[in-house]
Protein backbone atom coordinates (compact mmCIF):
# COMPACT_ATOMS: atom_id res chain seq x y z
CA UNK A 1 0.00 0.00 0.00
CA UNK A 2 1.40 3.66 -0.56
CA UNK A 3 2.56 5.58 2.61
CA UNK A 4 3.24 9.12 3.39
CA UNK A 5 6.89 9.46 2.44
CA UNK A 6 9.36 8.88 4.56
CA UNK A 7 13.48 9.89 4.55
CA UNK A 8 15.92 6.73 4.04
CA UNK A 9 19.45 7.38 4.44
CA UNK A 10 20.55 3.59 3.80
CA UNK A 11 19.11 1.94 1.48
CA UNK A 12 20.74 -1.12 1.00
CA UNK A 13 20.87 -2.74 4.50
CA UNK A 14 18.77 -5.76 5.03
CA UNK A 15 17.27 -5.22 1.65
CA UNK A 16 18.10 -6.31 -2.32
CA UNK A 17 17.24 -4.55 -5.08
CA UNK A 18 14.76 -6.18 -7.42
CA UNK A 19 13.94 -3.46 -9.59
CA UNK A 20 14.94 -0.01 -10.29
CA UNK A 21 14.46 2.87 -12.92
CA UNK A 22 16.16 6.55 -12.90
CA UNK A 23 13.47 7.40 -9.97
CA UNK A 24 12.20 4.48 -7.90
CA UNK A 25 13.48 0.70 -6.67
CA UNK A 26 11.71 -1.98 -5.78
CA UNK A 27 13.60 -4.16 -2.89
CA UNK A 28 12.88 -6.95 -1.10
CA UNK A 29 14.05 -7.45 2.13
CA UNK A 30 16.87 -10.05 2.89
CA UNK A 31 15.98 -13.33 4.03
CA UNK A 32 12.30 -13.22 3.00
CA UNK A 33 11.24 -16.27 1.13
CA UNK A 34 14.69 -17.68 1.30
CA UNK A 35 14.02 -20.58 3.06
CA UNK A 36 16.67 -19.85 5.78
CA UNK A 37 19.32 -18.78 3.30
CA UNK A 38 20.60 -15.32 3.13
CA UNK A 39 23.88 -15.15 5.15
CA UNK A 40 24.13 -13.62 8.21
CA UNK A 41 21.42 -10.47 7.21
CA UNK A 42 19.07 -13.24 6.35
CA UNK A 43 19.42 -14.69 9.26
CA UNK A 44 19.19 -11.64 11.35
CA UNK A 45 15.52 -10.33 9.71
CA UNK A 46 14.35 -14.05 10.13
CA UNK A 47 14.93 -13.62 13.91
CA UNK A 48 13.57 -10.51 14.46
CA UNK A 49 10.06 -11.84 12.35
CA UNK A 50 9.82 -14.40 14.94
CA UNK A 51 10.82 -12.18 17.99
CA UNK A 52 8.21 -9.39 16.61
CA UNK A 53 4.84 -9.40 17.32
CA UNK A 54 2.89 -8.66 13.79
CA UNK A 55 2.10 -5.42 14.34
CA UNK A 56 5.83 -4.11 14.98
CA UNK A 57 6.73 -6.57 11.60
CA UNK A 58 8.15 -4.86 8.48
CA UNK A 59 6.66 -5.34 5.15
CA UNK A 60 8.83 -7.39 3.95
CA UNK A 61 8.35 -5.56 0.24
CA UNK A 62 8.93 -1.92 -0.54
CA UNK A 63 9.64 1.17 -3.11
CA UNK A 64 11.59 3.91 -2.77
CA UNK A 65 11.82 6.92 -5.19
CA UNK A 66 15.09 8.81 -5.23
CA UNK A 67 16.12 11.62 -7.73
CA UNK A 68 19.60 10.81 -9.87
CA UNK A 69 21.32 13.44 -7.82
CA UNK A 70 20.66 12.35 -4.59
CA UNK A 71 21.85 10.22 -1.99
CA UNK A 72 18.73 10.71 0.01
CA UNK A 73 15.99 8.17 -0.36
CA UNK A 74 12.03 7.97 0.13
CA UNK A 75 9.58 5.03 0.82
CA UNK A 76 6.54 6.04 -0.93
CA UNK A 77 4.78 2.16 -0.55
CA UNK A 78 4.73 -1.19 1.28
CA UNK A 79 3.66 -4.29 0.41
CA UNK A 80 3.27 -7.59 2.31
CA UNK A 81 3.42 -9.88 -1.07
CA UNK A 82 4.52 -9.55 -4.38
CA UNK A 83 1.85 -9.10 -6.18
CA UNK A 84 1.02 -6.47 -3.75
CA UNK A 85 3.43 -4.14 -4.49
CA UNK A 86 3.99 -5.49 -8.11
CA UNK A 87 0.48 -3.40 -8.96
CA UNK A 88 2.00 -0.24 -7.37
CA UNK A 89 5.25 -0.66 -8.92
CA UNK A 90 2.97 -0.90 -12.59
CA UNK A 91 1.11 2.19 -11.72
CA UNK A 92 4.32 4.42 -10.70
CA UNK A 93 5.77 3.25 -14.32
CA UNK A 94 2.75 3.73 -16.34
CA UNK A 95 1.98 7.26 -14.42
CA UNK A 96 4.90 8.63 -12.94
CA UNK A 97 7.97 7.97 -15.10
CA UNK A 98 7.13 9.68 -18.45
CA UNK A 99 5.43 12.56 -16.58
CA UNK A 100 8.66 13.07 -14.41
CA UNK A 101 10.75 13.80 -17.18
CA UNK A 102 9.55 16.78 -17.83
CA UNK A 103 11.11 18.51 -14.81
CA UNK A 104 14.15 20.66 -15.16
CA UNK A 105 14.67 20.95 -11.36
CA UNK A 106 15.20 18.39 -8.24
CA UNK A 107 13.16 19.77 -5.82
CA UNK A 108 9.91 20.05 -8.35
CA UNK A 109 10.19 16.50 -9.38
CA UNK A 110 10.58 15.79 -5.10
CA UNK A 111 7.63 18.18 -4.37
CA UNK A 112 5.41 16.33 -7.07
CA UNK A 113 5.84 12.93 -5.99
CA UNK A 114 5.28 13.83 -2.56
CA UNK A 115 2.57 15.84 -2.95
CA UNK A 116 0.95 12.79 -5.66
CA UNK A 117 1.47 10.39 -3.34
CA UNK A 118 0.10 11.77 -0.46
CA UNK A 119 -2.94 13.03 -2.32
CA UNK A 120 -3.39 9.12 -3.50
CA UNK A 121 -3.45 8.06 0.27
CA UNK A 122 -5.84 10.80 0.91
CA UNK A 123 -7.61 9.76 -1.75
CA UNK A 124 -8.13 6.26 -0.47
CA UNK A 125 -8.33 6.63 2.87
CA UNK A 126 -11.88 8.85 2.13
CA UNK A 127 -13.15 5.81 -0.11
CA UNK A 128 -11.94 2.79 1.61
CA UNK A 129 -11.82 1.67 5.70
CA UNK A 130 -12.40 5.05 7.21
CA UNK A 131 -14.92 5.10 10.00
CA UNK A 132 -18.23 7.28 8.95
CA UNK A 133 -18.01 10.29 11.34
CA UNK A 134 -14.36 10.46 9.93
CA UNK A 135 -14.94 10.16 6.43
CA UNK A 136 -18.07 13.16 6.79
CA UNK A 137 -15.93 15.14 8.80
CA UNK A 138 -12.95 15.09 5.59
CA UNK A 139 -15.80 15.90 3.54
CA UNK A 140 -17.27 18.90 5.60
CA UNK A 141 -13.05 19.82 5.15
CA UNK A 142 -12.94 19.66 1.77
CA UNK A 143 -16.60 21.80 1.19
CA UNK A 144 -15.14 24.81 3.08
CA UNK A 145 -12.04 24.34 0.82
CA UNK A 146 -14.50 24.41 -2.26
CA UNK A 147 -16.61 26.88 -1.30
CA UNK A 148 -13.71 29.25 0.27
CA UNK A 149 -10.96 28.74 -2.58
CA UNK A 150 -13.63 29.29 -5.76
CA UNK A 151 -16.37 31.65 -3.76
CA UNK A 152 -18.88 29.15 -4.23
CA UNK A 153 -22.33 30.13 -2.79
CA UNK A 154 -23.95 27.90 -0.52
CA UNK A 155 -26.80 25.91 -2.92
CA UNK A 156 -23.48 24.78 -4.75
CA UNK A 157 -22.75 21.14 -3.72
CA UNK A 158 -19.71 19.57 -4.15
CA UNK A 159 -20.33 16.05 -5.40
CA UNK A 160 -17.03 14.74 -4.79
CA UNK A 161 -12.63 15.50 -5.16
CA UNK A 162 -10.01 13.60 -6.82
CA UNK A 163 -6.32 14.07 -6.14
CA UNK A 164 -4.71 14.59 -9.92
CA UNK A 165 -2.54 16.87 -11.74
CA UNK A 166 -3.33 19.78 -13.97
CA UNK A 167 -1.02 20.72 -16.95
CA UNK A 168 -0.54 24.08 -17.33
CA UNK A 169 2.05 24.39 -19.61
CA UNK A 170 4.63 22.27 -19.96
CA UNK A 171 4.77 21.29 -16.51
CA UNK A 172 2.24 19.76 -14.38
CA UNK A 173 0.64 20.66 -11.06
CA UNK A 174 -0.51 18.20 -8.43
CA UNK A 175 -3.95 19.04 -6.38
CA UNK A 176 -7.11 18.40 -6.39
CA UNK A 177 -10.04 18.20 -8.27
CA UNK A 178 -13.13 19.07 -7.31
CA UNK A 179 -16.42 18.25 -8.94
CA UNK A 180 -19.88 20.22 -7.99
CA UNK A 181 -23.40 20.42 -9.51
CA UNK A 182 -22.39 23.16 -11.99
CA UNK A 183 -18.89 23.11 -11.96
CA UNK A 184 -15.36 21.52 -12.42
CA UNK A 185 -13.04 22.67 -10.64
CA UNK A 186 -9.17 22.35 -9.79
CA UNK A 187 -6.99 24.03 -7.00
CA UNK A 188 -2.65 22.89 -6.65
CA UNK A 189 -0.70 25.26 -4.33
CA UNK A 190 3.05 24.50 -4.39
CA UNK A 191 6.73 25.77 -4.46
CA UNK A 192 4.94 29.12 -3.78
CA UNK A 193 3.03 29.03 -7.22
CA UNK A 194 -0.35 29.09 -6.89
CA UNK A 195 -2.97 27.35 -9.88
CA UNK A 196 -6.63 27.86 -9.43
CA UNK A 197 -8.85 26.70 -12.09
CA UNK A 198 -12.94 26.76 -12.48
CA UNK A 199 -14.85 25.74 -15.47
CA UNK A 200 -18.98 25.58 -15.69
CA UNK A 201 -20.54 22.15 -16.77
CA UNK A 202 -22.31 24.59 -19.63
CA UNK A 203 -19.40 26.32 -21.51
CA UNK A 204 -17.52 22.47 -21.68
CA UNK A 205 -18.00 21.45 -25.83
CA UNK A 206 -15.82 18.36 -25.22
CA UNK A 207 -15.26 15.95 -22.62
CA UNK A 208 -13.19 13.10 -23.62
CA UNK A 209 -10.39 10.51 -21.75
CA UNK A 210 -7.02 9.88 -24.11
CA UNK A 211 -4.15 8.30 -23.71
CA UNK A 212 -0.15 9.55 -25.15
CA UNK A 213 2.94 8.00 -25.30
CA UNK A 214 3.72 10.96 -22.42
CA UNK A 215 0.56 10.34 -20.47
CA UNK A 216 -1.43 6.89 -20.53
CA UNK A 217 -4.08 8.12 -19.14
CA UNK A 218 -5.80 11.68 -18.93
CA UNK A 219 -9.08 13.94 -19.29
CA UNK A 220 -8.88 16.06 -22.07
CA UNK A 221 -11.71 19.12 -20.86
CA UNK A 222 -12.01 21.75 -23.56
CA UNK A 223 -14.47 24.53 -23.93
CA UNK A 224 -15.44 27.30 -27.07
CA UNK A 225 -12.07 29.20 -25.84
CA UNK A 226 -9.44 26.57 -24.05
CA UNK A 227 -8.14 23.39 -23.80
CA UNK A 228 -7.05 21.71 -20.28
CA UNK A 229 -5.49 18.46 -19.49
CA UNK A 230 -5.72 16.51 -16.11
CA UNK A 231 -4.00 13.37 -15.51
CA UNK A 232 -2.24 11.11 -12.78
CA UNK A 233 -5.71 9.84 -10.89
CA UNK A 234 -5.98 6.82 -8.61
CA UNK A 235 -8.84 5.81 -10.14
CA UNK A 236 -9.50 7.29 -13.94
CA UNK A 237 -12.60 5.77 -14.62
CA UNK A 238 -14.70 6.07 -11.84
CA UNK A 239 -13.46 9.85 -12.04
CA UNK A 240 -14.34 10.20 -16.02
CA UNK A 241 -17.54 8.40 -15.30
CA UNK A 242 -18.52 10.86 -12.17
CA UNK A 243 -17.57 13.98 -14.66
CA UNK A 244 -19.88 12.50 -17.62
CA UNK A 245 -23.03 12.28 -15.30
CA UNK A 246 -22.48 15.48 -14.26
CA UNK A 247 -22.11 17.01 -17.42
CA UNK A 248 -25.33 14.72 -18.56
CA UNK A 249 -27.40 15.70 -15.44
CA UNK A 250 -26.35 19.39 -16.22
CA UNK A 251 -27.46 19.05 -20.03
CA UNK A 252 -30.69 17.51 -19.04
CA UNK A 253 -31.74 20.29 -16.50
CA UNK A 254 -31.16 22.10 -19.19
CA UNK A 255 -33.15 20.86 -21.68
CA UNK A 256 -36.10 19.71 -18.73
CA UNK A 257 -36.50 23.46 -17.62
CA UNK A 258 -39.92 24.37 -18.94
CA UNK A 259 -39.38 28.05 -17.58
CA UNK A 260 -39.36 30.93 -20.24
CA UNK A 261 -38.98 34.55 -19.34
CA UNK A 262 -42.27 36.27 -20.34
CA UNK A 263 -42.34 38.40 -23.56
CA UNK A 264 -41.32 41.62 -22.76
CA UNK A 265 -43.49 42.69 -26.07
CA UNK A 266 -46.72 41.09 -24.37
CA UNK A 267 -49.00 42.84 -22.00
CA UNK A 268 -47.79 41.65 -18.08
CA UNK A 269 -49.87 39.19 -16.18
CA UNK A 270 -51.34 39.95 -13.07
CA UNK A 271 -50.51 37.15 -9.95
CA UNK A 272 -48.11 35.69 -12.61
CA UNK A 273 -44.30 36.32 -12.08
CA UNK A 274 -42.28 34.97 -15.30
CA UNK A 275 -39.89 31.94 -14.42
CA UNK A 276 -36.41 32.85 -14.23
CA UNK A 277 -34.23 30.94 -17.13
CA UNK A 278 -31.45 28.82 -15.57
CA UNK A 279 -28.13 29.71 -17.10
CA UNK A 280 -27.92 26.02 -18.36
CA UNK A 281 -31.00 27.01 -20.52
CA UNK A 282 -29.36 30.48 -22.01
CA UNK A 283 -26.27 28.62 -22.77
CA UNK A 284 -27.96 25.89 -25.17
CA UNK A 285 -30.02 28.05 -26.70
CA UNK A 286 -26.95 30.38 -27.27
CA UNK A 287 -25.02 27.35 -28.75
CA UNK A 288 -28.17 26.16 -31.24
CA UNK A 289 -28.36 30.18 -32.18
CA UNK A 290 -24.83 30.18 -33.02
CA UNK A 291 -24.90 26.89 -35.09
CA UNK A 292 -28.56 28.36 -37.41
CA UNK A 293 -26.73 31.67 -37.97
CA UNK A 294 -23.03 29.55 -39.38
CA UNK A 295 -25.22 27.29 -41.41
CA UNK A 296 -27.49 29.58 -42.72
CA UNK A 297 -24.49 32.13 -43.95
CA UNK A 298 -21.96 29.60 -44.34
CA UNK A 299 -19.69 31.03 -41.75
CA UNK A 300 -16.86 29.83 -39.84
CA UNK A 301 -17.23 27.24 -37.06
CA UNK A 302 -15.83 29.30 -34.41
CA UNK A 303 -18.06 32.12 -35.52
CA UNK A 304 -20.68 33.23 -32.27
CA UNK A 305 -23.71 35.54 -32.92
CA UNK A 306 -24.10 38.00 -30.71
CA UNK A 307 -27.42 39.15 -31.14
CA UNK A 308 -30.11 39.51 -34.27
CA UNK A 309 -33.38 42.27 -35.07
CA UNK A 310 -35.93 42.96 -37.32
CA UNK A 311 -35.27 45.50 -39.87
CA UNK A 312 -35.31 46.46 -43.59
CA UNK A 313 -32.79 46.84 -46.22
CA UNK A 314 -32.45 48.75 -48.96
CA UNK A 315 -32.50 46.93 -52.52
CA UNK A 316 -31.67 49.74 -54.90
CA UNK A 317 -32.18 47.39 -58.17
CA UNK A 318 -35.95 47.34 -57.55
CA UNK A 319 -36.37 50.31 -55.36
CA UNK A 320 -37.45 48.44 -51.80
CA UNK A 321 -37.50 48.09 -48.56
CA UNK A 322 -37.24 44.86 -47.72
CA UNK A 323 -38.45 43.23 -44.31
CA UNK A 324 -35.78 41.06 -42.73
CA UNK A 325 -33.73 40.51 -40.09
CA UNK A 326 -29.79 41.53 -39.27
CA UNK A 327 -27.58 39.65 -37.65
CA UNK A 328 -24.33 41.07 -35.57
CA UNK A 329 -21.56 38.23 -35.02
CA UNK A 330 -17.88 39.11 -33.89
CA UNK A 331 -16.72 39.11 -37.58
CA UNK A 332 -19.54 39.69 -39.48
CA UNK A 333 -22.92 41.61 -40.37
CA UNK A 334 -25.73 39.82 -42.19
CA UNK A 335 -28.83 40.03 -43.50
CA UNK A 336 -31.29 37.53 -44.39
CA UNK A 337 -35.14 38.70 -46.02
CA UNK A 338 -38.81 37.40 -44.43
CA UNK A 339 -40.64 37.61 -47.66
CA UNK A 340 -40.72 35.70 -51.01
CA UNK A 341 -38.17 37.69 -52.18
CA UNK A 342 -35.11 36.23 -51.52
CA UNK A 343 -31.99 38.61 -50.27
CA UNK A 344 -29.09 37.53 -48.41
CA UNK A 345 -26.10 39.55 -47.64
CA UNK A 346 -22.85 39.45 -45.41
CA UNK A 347 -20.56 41.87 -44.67
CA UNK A 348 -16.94 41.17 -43.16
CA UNK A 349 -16.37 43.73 -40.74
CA UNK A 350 -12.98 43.76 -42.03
CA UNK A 351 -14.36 45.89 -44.89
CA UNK A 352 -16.49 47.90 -43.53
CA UNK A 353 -15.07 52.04 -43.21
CA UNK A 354 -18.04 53.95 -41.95
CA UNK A 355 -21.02 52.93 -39.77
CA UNK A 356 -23.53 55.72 -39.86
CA UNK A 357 -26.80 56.73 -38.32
CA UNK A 358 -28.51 58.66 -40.73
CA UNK A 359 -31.74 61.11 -39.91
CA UNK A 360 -34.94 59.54 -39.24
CA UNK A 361 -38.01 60.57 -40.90
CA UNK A 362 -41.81 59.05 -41.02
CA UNK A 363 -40.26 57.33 -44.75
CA UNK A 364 -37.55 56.08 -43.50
CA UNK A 365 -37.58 55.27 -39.14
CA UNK A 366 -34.62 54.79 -37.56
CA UNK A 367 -31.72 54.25 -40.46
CA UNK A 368 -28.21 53.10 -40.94
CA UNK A 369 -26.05 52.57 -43.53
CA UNK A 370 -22.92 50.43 -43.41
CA UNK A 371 -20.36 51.70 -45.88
CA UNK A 372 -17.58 49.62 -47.25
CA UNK A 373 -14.09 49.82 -48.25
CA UNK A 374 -15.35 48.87 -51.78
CA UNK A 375 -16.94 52.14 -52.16
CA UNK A 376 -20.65 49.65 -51.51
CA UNK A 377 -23.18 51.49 -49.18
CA UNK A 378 -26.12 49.49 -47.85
CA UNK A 379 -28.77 51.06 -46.16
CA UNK A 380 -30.65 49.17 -43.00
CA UNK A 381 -33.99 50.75 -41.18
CA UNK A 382 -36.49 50.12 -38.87
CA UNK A 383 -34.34 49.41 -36.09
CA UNK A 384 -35.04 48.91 -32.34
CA UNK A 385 -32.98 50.11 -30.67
CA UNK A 386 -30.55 51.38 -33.31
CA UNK A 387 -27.62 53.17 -30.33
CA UNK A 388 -27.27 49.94 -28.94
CA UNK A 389 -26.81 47.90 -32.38
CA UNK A 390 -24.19 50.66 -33.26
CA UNK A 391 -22.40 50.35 -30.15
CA UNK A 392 -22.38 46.43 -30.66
CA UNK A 393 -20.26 47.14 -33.91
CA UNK A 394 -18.02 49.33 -32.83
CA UNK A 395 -16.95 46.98 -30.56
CA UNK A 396 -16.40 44.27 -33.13
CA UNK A 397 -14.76 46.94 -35.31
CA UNK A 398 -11.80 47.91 -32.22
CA UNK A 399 -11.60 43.98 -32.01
CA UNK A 400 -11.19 43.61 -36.05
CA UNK A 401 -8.84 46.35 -36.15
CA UNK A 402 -6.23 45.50 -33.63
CA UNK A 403 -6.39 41.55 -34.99
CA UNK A 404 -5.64 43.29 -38.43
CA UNK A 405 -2.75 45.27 -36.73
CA UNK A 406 -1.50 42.21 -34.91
CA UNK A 407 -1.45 40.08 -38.37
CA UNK A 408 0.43 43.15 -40.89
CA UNK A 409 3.30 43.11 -37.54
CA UNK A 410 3.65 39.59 -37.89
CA UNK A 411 3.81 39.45 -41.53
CA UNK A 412 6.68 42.03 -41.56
CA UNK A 413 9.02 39.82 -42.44
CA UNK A 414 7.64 39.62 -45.91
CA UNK A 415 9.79 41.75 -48.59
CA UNK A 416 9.38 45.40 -49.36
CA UNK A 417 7.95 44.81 -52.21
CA UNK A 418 5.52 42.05 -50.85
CA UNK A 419 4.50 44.52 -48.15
CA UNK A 420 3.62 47.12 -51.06
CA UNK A 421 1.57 44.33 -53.07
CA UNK A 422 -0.40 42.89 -50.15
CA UNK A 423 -1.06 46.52 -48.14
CA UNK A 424 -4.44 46.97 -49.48
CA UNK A 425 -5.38 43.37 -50.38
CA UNK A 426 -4.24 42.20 -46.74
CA UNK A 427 -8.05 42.34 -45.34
CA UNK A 428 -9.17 40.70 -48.00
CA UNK A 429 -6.68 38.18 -48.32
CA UNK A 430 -6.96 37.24 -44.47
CA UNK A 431 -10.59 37.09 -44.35
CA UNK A 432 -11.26 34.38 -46.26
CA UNK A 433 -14.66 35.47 -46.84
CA UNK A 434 -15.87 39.10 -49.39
CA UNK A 435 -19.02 40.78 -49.28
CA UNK A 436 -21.97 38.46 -50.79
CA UNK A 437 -25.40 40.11 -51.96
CA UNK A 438 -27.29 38.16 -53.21
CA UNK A 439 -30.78 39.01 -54.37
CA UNK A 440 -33.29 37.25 -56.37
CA UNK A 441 -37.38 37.78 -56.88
CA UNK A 442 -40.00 35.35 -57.20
């Protein structure tokens, strides 16, 4: 079994090396299973078995990790058989050795083993042949540590913890995981470097266990903006199982919540208060939003609408307004018609130069026109609340411009005469996508 680690300064007396790698050895101890052979050590350890009560007994297998550097050595596990400390030997190789590699320093690579093995004992000790009032009293523990390290509010329960690592960078981080109702959450505090992480069942897109030649087994967690990588459990599967019934009980909350915030167009109900939408609920429809708008405009799979309204644009072929709706997405404006006649447009706010309210009048309520850097000028109207839309792209636009000054500084190592070519084509170039009208009547 693993045990808190504990300093050896000899390691070879009364024990023989059976196996070793550049951090741990497995040893036996002389004159175990030898029948009476062994020498004068052999002889020695037999006595004291028989002198010895079984409690003071040594295992009579152990490991010990040690860094190449060191002459100081740890025992991180006992084992009273073979095959006992065989299966901890197995998991230290398939979890430990690749990951350990990846140190630079001696005292990380001592720290993390510590600090995993302890966490593994921890582990254990709350899920196997702790008495009840002791196991509930670690759990009370680890609540306040939830609820005090990520400000969680009190209707937040913690389902359960896991002790793991977190790779955040190239190194990894050894702590805890912690797994609530709506959340995922991970916490590792050593060497004075802190690494606090919290992630909400909703904004999670992918939730997947892998396996590399680095790291034989880990959680791969990734959401619309990140990736992060957890690895090194006790137990992977019952912890990958746990984290895919949350995310499933989260989902179907989600999709059981009958609870729709009243229309604020639609006169209000007396003795009626409108159900409050649970976040879960926002977030899905958010996604299915998103995922309409990209197929309907054949836009990028990263693209994310922001927000659509009813309005009518300008078709200066025939001379009409058409009724339709705009739609505002980090990179893009479109347009899509209501009636027979069919009109679709999209804008890259790459090209767009001027964004323009112009003077309403009883005609024309509430217009703006969008002008481009291909001297095109479409004009929208019949907008509710047309300050707020314009603000909206604004926004976008800062964003658009600074990417576009963050892609011509990286590209300056293109020649002079490259840099001369591609100055006024660069938006269009990078964009991937031009302006598309398209406009047909029935």
């Amino acid at each position: 079994m693993w045990v808190n680690p504990e300093e050896v300064l000899l390691a070879s007396a009364l024990w023989m090396t059976e196996r070793a790698n550049p951090y741990f050895i497995l040893q036996k101890r002389k004159g175990h299973g030898d029948g009476g052979g062994g020498g004068l050590a052999g002889l020695l350890v037999g006595t004291l078995d028989v002198v010895l009560d079984s409690s003071a007994r040594v295992a009579p297998y152990r490991i010990l990790y040690q860094t190449p550097d060191s002459l100081v050595y740890w025992t991180i596990a006992h084992g009273s058989s073979r095959k006992e400390i065989t299966e901890n030997w197995e998991w230290l190789e398939q979890n430990l050795l690749q990951t350990l590699s990846i140190f630079e320093n001696e005292n990380d690579i001592t720290t993390f083993v510590k600090g995993k093995i302890q966490g593994i004992i921890a582990e254990y000790n709350k899920s196997h042949d702790v008495k009840e009032d002791e196991d509930t009293d670690k759990f009370k523990e680890a609540i306040a540590k939830f609820r005090k390290l990520f400000l969680m509010p009190e209707e937040e329960k913690l389902v359960n913890y896991y002790s793991c690592s977190y790779w955040k960078g190239k190194v990894p981080r050894q702590g805890w995981m912690y797994l609530s109702i709506n959340h995922v959450c991970f916490y590792s505090y050593l060497l004075a470097k802190e690494a606090k992480l919290v992630i909400r069942w909703a904004d999670i897109t992918q939730l997947e266990k892998s396996a590399t030649l680095l790291l034989p087994d880990m959680v791969r967690v990734s959401t619309r903006c990140s990736e992060h990588v957890f690895s090194v459990f006790l137990n992977i599967n019952e912890t990958f199982k746990l984290m895919e019934q949350l995310a499933n009980i989260a989902m179907r909350q989600l999709l059981d919540n009958k609870g729709f915030e009243q229309d604020r167009s639609l006169p209000k109900l007396k003795k009626k208060s409108p159900k409050k939408v649970s976040a879960l609920k926002r977030d899905l429809d958010a996604r299915a939003k998103s995922e309409r708008y990209r197929a309907l405009f054949r836009l990028p799979k990263d693209e994310k609408l922001d927000g659509h309204t009813d309005c009518t644009l300008w078709t200066p072929f025939n001379k009409m307004h058409i009724l339709g709706q705009m739609f505002v997405s980090t990179n893009y404006i479109c347009f899509t018609s209501k009636e027979e006649t069919a009109c679709s447009l999209i804008i890259p706010l790459r090209e767009v130069t001027i964004v323009e309210k112009a003077d309403s009048s009883n005609v024309l309520p509430s217009p703006l026109s969008i002008s481009t850097k291909n001297k095109m000028t479409f004009l929208f109207a019949n907008l509710k609340d047309r300050d707020f839309l314009v603000q909206r792209i604004s926004d976008f636009l800062q964003q658009t411009t600074s990417k576009i000054y963050n892609e011509r500084a990286i590209s300056g190592s293109l020649s002079s005469s490259d840099d001369e070519v591609g100055e006024e084509a660069l938006p269009h170039t990078l964009t991937g996508h031009f302006i598309r009208y398209t406009c047909s009547i029935a």
